[in-house]
Protein backbone atom coordinates (compact mmCIF):
# COMPACT_ATOMS: atom_id res chain seq x y z
CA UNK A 1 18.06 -31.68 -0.43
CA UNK A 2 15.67 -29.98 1.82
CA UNK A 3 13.44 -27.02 0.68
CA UNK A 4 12.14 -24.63 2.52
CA UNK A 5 9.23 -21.99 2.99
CA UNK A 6 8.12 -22.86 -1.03
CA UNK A 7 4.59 -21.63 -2.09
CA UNK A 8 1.98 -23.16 -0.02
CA UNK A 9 -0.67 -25.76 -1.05
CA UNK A 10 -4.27 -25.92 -1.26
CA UNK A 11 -6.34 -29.62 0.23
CA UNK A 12 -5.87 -31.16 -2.96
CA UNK A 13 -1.63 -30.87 -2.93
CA UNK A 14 -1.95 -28.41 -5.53
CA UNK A 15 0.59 -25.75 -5.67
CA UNK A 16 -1.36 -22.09 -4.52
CA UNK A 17 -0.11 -20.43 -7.51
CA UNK A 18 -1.48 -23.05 -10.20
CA UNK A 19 -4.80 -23.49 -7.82
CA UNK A 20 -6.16 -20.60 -8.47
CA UNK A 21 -6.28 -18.78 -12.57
CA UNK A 22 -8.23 -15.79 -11.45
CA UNK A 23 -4.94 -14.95 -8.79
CA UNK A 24 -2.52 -16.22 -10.87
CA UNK A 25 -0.84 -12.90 -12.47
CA UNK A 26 -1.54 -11.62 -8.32
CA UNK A 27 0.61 -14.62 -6.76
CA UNK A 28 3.23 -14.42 -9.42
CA UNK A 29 4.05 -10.66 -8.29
CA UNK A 30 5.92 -9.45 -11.28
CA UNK A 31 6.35 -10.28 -15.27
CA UNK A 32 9.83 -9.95 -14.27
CA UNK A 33 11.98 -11.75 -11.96
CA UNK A 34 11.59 -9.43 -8.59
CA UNK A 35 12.83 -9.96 -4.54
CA UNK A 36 9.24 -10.76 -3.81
CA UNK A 37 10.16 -14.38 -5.53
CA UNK A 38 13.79 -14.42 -4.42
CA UNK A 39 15.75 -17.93 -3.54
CA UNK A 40 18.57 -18.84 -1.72
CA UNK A 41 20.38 -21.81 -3.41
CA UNK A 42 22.58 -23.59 -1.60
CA UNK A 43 25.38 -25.68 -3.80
CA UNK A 44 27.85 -28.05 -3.36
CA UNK A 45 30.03 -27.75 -6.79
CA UNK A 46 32.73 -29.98 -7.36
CA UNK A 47 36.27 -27.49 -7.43
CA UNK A 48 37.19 -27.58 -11.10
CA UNK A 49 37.21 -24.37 -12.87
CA UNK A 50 34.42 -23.44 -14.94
CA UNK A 51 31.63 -25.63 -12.51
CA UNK A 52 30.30 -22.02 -11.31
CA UNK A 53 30.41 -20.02 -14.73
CA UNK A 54 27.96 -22.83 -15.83
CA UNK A 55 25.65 -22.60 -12.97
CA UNK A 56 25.14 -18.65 -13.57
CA UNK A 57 24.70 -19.14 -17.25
CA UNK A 58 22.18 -21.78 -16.59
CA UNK A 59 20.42 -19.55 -14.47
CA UNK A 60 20.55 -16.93 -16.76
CA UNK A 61 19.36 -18.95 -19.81
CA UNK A 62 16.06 -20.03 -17.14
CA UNK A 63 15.60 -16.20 -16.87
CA UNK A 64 16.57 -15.81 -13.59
CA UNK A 65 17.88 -12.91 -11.95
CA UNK A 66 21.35 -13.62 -9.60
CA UNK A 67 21.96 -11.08 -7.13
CA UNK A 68 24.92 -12.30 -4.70
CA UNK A 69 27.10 -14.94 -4.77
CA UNK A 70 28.96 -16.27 -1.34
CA UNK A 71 31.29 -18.90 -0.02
CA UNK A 72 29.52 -21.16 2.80
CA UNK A 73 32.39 -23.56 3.47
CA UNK A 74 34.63 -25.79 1.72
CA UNK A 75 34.22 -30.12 1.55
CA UNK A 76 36.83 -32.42 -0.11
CA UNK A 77 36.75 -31.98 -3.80
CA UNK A 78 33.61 -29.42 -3.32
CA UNK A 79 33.20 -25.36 -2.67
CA UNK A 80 29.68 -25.02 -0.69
CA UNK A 81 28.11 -21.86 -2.13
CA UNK A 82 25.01 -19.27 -1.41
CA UNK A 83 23.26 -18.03 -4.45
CA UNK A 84 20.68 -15.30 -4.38
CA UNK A 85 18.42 -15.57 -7.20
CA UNK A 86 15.50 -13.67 -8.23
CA UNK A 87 12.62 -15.52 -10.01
CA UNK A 88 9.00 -14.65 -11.46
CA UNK A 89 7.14 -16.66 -9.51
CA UNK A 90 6.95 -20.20 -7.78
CA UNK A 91 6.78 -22.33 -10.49
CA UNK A 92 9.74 -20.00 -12.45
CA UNK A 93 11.64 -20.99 -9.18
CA UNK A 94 11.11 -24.65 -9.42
CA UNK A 95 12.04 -24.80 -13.21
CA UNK A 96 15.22 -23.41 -12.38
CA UNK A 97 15.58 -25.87 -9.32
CA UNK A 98 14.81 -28.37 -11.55
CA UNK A 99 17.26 -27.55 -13.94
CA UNK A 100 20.23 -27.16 -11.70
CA UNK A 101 20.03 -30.62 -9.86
CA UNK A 102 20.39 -32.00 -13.26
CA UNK A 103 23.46 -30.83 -13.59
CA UNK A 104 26.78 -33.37 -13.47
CA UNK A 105 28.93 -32.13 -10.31
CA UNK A 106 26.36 -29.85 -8.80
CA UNK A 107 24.52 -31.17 -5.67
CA UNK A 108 21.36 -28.54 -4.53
CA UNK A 109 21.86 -29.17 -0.76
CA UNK A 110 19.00 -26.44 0.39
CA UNK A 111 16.46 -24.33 -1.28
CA UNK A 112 15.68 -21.12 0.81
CA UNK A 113 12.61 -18.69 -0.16
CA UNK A 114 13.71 -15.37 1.14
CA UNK A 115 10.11 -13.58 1.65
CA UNK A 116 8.65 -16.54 3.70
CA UNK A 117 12.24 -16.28 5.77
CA UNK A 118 11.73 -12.85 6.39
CA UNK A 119 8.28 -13.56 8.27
CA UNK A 120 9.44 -16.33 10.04
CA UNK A 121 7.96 -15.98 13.39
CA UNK A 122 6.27 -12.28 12.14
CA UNK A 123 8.08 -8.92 11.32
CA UNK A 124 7.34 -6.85 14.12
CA UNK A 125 7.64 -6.69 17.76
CA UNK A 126 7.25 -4.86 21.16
CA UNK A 127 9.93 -3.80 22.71
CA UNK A 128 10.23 -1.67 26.39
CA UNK A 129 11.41 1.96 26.34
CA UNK A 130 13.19 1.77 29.65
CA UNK A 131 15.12 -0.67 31.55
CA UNK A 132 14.02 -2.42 34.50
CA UNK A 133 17.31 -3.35 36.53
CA UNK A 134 16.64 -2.79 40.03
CA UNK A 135 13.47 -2.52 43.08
CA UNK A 136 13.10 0.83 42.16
CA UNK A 137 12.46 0.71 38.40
CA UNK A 138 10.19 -2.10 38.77
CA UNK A 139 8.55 0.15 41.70
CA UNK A 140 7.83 3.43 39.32
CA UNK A 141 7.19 1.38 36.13
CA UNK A 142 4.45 -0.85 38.29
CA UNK A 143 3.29 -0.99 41.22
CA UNK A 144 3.28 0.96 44.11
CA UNK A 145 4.37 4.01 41.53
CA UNK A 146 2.04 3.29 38.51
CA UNK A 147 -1.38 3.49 40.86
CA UNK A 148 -0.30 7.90 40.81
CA UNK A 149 -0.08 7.94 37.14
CA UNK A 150 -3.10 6.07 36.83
CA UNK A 151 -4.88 8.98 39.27
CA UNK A 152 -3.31 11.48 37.18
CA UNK A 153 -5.22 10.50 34.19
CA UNK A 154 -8.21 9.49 36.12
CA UNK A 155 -8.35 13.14 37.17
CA UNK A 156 -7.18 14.75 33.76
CA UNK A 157 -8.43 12.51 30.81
CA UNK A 158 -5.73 14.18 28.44
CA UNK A 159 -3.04 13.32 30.45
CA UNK A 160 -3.84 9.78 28.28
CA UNK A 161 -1.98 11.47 25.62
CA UNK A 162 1.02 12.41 28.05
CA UNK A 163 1.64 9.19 29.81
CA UNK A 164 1.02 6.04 28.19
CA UNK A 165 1.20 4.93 24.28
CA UNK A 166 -2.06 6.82 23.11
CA UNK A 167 0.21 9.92 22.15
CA UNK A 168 2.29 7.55 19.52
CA UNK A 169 0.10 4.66 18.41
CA UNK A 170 -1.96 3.51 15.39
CA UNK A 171 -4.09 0.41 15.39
CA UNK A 172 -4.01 -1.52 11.87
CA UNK A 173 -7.45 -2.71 12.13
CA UNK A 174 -8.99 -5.53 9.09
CA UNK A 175 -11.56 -7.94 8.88
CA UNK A 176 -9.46 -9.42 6.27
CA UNK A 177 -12.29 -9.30 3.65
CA UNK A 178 -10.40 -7.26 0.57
CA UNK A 179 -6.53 -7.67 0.62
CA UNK A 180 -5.17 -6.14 -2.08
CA UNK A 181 -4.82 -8.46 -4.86
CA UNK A 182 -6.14 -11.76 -3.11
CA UNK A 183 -9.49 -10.72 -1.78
CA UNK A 184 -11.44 -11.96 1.21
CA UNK A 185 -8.78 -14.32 2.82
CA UNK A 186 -10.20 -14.04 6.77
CA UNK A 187 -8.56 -12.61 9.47
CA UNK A 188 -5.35 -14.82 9.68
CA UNK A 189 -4.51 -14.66 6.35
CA UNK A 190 -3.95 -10.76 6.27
CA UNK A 191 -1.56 -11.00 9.31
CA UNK A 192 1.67 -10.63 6.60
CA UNK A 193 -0.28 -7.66 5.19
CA UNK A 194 -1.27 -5.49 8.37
CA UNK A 195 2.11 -6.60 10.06
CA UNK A 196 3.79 -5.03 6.91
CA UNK A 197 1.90 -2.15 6.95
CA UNK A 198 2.95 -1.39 10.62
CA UNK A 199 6.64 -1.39 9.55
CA UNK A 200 5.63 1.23 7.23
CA UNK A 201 4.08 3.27 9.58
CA UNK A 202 7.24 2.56 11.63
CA UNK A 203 9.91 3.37 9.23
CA UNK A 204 8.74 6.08 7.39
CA UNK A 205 6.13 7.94 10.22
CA UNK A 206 8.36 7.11 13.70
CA UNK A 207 4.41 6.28 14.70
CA UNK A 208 4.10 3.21 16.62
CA UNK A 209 1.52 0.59 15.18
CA UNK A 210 0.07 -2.77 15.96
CA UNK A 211 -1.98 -5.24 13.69
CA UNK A 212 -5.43 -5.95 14.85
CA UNK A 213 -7.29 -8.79 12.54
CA UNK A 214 -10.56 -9.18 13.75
CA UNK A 215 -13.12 -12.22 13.35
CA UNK A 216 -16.06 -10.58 12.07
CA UNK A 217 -17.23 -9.29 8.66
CA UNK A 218 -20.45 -7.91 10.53
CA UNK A 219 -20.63 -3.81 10.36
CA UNK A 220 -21.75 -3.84 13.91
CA UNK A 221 -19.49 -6.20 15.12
CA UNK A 222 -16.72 -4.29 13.96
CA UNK A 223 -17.57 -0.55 14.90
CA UNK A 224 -18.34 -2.05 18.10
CA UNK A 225 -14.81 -3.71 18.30
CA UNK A 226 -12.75 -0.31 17.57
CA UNK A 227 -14.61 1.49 20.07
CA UNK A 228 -14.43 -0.71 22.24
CA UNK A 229 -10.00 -0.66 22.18
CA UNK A 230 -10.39 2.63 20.80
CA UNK A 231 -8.54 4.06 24.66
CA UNK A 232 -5.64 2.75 23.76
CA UNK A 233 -4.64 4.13 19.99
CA UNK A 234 -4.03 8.28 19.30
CA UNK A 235 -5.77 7.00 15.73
CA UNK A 236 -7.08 4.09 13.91
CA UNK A 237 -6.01 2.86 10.50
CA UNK A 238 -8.72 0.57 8.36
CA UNK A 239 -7.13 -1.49 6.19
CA UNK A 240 -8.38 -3.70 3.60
CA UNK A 241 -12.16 -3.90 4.50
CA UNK A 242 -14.41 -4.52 1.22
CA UNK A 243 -16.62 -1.98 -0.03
CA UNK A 244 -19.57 -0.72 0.32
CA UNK A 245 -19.18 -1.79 4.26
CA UNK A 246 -16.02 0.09 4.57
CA UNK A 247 -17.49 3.41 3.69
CA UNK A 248 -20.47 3.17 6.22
CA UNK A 249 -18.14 1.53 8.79
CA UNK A 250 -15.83 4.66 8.67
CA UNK A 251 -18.24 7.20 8.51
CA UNK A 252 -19.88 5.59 11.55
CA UNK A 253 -16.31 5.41 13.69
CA UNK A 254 -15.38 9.12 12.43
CA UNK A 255 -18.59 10.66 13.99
CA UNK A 256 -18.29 8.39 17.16
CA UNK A 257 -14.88 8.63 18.11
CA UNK A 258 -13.03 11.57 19.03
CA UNK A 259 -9.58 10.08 17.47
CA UNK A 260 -8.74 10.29 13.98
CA UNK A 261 -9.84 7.28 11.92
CA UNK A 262 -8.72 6.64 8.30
CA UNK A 263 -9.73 4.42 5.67
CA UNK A 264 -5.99 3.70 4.20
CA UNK A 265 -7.41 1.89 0.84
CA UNK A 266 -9.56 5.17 -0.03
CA UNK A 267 -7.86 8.08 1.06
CA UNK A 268 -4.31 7.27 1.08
CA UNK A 269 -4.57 6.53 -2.69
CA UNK A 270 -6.80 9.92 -2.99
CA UNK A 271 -4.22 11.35 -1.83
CA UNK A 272 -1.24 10.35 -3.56
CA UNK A 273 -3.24 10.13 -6.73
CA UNK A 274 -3.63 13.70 -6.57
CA UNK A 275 -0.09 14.73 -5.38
CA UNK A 276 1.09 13.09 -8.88
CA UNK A 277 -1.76 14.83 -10.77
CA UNK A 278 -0.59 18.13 -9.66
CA UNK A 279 2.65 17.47 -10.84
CA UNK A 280 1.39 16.01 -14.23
CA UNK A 281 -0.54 18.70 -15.22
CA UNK A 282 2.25 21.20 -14.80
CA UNK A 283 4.05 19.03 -17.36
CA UNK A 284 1.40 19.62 -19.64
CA UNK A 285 0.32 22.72 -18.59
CA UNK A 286 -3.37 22.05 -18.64
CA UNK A 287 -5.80 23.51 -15.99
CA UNK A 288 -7.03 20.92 -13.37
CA UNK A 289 -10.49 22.25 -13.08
CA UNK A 290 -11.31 21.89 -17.03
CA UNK A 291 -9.59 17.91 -17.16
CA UNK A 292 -11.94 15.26 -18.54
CA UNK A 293 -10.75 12.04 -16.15
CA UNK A 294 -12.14 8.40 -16.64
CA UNK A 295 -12.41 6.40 -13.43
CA UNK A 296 -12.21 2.62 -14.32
CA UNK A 297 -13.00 0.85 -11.13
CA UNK A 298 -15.84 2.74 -8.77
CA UNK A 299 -14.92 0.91 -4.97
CA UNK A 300 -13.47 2.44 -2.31
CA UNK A 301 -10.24 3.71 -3.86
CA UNK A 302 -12.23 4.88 -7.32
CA UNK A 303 -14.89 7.20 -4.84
CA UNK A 304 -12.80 8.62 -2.40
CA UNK A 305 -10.12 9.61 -5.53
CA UNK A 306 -13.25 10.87 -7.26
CA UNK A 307 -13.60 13.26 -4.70
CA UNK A 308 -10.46 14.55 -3.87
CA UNK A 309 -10.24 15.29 -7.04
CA UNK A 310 -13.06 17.03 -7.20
CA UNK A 311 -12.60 18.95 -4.00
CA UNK A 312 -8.91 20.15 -5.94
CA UNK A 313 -11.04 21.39 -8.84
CA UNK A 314 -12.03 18.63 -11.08
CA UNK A 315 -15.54 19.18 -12.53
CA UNK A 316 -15.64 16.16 -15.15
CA UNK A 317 -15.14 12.78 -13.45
CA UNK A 318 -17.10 9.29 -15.97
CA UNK A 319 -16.37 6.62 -14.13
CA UNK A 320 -16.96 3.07 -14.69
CA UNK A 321 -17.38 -0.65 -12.99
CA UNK A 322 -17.90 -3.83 -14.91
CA UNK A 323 -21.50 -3.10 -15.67
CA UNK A 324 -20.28 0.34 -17.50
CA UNK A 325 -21.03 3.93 -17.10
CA UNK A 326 -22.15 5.28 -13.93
CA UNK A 327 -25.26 7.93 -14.35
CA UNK A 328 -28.03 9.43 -12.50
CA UNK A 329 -30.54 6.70 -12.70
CA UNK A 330 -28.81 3.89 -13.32
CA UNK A 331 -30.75 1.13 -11.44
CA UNK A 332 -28.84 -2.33 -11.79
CA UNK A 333 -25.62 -2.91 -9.66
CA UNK A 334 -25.82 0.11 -7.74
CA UNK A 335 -25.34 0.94 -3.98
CA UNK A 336 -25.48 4.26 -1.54
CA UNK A 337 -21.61 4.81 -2.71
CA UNK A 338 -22.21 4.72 -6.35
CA UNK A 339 -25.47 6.33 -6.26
CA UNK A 340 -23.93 9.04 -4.34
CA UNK A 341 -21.04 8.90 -7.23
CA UNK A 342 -23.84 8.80 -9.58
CA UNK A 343 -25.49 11.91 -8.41
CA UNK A 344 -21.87 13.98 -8.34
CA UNK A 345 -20.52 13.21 -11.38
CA UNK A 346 -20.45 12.54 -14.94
CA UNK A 347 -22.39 15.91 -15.62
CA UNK A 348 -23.32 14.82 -19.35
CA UNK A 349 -25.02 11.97 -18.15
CA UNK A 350 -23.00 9.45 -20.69
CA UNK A 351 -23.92 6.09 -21.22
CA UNK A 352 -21.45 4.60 -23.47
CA UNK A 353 -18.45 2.42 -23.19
CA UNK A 354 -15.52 3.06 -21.32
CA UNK A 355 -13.86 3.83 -25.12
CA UNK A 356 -16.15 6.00 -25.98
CA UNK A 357 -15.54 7.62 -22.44
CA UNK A 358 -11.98 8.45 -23.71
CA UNK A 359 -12.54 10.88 -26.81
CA UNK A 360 -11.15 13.81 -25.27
CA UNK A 361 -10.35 12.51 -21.61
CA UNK A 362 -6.86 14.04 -20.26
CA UNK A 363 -6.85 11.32 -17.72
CA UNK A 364 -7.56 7.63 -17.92
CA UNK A 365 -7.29 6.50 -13.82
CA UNK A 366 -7.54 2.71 -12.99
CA UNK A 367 -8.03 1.80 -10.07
CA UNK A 368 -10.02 -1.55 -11.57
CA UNK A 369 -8.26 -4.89 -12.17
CA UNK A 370 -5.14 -6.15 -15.18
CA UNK A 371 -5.92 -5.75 -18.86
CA UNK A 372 -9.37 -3.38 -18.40
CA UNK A 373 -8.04 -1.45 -21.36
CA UNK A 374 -6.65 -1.85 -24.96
CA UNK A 375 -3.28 0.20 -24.91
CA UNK A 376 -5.04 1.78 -28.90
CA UNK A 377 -7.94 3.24 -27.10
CA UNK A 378 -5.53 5.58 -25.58
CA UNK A 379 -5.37 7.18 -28.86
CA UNK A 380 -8.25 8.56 -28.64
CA UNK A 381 -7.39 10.90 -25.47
CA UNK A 382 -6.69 14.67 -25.77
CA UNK A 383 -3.47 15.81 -26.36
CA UNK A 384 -0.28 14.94 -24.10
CA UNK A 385 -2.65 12.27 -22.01
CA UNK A 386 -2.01 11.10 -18.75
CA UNK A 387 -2.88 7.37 -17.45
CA UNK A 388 -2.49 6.24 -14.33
CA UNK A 389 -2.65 2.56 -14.22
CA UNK A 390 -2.91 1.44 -10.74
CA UNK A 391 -3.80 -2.17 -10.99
CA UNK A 392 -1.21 -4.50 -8.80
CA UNK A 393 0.33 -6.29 -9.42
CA UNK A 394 -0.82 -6.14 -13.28
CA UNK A 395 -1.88 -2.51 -14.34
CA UNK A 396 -4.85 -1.86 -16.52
CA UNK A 397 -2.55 -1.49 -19.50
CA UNK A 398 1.32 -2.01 -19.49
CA UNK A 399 3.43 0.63 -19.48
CA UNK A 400 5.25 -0.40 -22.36
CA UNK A 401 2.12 -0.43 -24.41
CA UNK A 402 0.93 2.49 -23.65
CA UNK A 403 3.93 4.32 -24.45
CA UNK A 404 3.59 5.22 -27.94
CA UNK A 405 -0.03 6.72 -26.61
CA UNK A 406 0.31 8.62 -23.63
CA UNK A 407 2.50 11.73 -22.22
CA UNK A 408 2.89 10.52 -19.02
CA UNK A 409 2.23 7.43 -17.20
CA UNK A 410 2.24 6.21 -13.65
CA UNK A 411 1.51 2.76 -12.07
CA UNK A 412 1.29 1.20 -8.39
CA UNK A 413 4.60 -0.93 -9.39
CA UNK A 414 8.27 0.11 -8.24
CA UNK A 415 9.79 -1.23 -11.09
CA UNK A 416 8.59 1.52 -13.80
CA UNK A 417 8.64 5.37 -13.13
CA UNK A 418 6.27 7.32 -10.89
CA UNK A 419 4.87 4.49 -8.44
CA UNK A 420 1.94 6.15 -6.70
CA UNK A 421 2.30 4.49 -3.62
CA UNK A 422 0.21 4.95 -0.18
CA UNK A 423 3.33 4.81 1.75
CA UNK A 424 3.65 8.50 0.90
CA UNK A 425 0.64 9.44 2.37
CA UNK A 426 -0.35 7.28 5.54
CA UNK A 427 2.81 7.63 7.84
CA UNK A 428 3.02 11.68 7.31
CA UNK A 429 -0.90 11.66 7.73
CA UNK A 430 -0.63 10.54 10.95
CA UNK A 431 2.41 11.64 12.15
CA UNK A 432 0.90 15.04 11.83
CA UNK A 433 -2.36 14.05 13.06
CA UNK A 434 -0.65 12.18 16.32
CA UNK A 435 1.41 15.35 17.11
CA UNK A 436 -1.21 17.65 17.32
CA UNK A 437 -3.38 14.74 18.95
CA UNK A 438 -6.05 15.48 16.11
CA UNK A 439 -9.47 14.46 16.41
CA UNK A 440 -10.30 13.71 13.04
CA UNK A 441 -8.37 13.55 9.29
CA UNK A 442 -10.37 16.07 7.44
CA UNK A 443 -10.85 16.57 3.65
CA UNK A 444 -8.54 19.91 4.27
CA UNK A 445 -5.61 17.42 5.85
CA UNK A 446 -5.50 15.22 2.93
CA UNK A 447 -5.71 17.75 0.28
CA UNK A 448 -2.64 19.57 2.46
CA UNK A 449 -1.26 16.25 2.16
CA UNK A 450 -1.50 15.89 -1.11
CA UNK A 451 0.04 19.31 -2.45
CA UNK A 452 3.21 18.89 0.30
CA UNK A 453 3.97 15.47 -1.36
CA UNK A 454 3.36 17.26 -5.01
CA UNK A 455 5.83 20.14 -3.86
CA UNK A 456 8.68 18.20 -2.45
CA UNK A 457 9.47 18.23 -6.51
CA UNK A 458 10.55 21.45 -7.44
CA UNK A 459 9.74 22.85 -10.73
CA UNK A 460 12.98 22.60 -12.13
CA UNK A 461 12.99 18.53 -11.07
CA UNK A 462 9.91 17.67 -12.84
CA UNK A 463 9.70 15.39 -16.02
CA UNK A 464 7.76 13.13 -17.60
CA UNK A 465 9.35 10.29 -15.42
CA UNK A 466 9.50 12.17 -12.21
CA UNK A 467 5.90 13.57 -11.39
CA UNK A 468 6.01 12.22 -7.56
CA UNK A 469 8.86 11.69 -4.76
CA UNK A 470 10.33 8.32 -3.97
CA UNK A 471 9.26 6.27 -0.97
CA UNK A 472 12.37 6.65 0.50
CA UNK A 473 12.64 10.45 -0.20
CA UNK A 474 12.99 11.52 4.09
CA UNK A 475 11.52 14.95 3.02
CA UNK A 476 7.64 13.13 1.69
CA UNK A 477 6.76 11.95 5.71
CA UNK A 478 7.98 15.44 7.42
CA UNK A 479 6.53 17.87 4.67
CA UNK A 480 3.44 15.69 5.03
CA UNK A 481 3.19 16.04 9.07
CA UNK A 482 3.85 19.43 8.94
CA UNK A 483 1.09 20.28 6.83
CA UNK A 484 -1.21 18.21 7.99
CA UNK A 485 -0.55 19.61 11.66
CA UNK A 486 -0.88 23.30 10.68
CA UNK A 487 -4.22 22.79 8.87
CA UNK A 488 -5.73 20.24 11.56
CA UNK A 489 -4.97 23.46 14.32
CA UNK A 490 -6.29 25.82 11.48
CA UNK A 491 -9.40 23.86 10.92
CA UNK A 492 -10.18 23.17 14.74
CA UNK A 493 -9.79 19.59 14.71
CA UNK A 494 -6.35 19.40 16.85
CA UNK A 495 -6.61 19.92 20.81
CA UNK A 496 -2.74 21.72 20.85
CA UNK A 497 -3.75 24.85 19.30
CA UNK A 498 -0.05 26.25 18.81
CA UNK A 499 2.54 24.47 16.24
CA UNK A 500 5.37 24.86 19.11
CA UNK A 501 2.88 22.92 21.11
CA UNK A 502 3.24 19.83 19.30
CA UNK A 503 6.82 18.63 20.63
CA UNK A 504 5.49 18.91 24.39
């Protein structure tokens, strides 16, 4: 038997996922079997009737999950079959492995895993947009032809945005120091994770995006690196950089580059965070400005949400980090972020703990780490609460325990209702940002973001379970450009100054 792309191994031959307890729950991926941990089997079973009932019940009694079953050839006395089978997590998949080789008649000829498959050899490419067949394409594409196009911009700096990739590209740019769920793996490691996140951009924004890992955690280093390739991209996307760098290393790159840069980890939660709030709180028909909302988890994602949701209305934000409360004049574990957070919120000055916090609070938000709350302490919200529980792969409290407590409840995960996920937010952002060739992404875009998302739910379509769009609703990324577009030319940050403008 040969086995292939299985979890990888630390020095010591140690699986990855039983390495490490703290990323555990994070490398597992789900509580329930999911396609992030999904096998292909490959069996010989001998022909007698029954042999491939008893594999599927086996697999079922392991707990695994079969999805499709096909023929891969026949052998004397032997059918050679493909199963697809969903597991929980590495060592789930070995279990079940483990189980089927000792079965009489069965022979495990291959083990596949299908996400490590999928990234064989990376997920995205470059591809050209025209043919080059003859002397005379190769002639305009390159030289002698390209030296006039080069002129042309030479002479007319905006006809960047005309003739080359500026008008439709995105650079993905990390220092690898704050993936989501897995923390500061380098450069290399977040590859997978910046690859993926150009598909998205891809798939769901038409926009045209390339991964850029750099090898530097320095500030400096890496506002000096985006300007530096910053003539190339029509925006720039920061992905998982760890706070408090990533706020001072955006605010630097906004004010010093005259493309729109975006902090994906901050705002594009903000945003979508929001979206669903608008919806929730039509549900329970409470007004937005007089919420009480807990923030569990004060980083980059807990400040920028903080303010978006201030700049929609909110006047009573508490939020929290492992030390507890956040106040004016709190002096331990502080930085220029929370201070800042410090000074904005939490008008009552409270000091207690995050319990405490919820007497009263119409929204508990986590944006912290798994298990940060007891589902019972949700009890002591206001009427018809809301929680969002945006922990991932692990919420802050399960959904199925806070159930009996809450009114409505969202999570980061796709496999319960109302997933607040960036991918709502990030293509559409800059879709309407690239068409417009914006300058910037203003507070104005993302809160225009935010209520196009919210409305592509009518009225009559909301429910408890239904408070924010699919990702693959098509109507979330071109409601989102559009409304990002008109406000960018409304606000003076977009150089086409007309709407009809923008397909030119």
């Amino acid at each position: 038997m040969t086995t292939q792309f299985q979890s990888p191994t630390n020095k010591s031959g140690e699986s990855a996922d039983k390495s490490d307890e703290k990323n555990s729950d994070i490398l597992a991926g789900s509580v329930k079997p999911g396609a992030s941990h999904s096998l292909t089997l490959r069996l010989k079973i001998n022909n007698v009737p029954g042999m491939l009932g008893k594999v599927t019940s086996l697999i079922g009694e392991v707990g695994g999950d079969i999805g499709a079953i096909d023929i891969h050839g026949f052998e004397k006395n032997a059918i050679v079959r493909d199963l697809t089978v969903n597991v929980r997590n590495s060592e789930h998949g070995e279990k079940l492995v483990a189980q089927i080789k000792s079965m009489p008649g069965i022979e495990v000829v291959n083990v596949s895993d299908r996400t490590f498959l999928m990234h064989l050899g990376g997920k995205i490419r470059i591809t050209n947009k025209v043919a080059l067949t003859t002397r005379d394409d190769l002639s305009m594409a390159y030289t002698p032809g390209v030296a006039r196009v080069c002129m042309a911009i030479h002479n007319e700096p905006e006809n960047v945005y005309k003739l080359t990739i500026k008008r439709n590209t995105v650079a993905v740019i990390t220092d690898g120091s704050a993936v989501l769920g897995l923390g500061n793996i380098g450069p290399e490691a977040s590859l997978p994770v910046m690859e993926g996140k150009c598909m998205l951009f891809k798939e769901f924004g038409k926009v045209d995006a390339f991964p850029i890992a750099l090898a530097t955690q320095d500030v400096e280093e890496i506002i000096k690196a985006c300007k530096n390739i910053a003539p190339v991209f029509g925006g720039i996307n920061l992905e998982d950089i760890s706070a408090p760098r990533c706020f001072e290393i955006e605010e630097r790159l906004k004010a010093e580059l005259d493309i729109p840069v975006f902090h994906d980890d901050q705002h594009g939660t903000a945003v979508v965070v929001l979206a669903a709030l608008l919806n929730a709180v039509k549900i329970v028909k409470k007004d937005i400005a007089n919420l009480k909302v807990i923030v569990s988890g004060v980083g980059a994602a807990g400040v920028a949400c903080s303010k978006i949701l201030m700049n929609a209305g909110v006047k009573n934000i508490i939020g929290f980090d492992r030390q507890g409360a956040i106040y004016k004049g709190r002096g331990e574990h502080m930085n220029y972020m929370k201070d800042w957070f410090a000074d904005n919120t939490n008008p009552t000055t409270f000091k207690g703990t995050i319990e405490d916090a919820l007497d009263g609070a119409d929204l508990y938000l986590g944006l912290s780490g798994p298990g940060t709350i007891d589902a019972k302490s949700l009890k002591r919200m206001a009427k018809d609460p809301i929680v969002f529980a945006m922990a991932n792969p692990v919420p802050e409290v399960m959904p199925e325990d806070a159930a009996p407590f809450v009114r409505i409840m969202a999570t980061g995960r796709s496999d319960y209702p109302n997933q607040i996920n960036n991918v709502l937010c990030f293509p559409g952002i800059f879709r309407g940002a690239l068409d417009c060739q914006a300058t910037d992404i203003n507070e104005e875009m993302k809160l225009a973001a935010a209520y196009a998302i919210a409305n592509v739910i009518s009225d009559s379509e909301l429910h408890e379970d239904y408070i924010i769009p699919g990702v693959f609703n098509p109507l979330v990324g071109q409601r989102v450009a559009e409304a990002v577009a008109q406000v960018a030319i409304k606000t003076g940050v977009a150089r086409k100054s007309k709407l009809e403008d923008i397909s030119q």
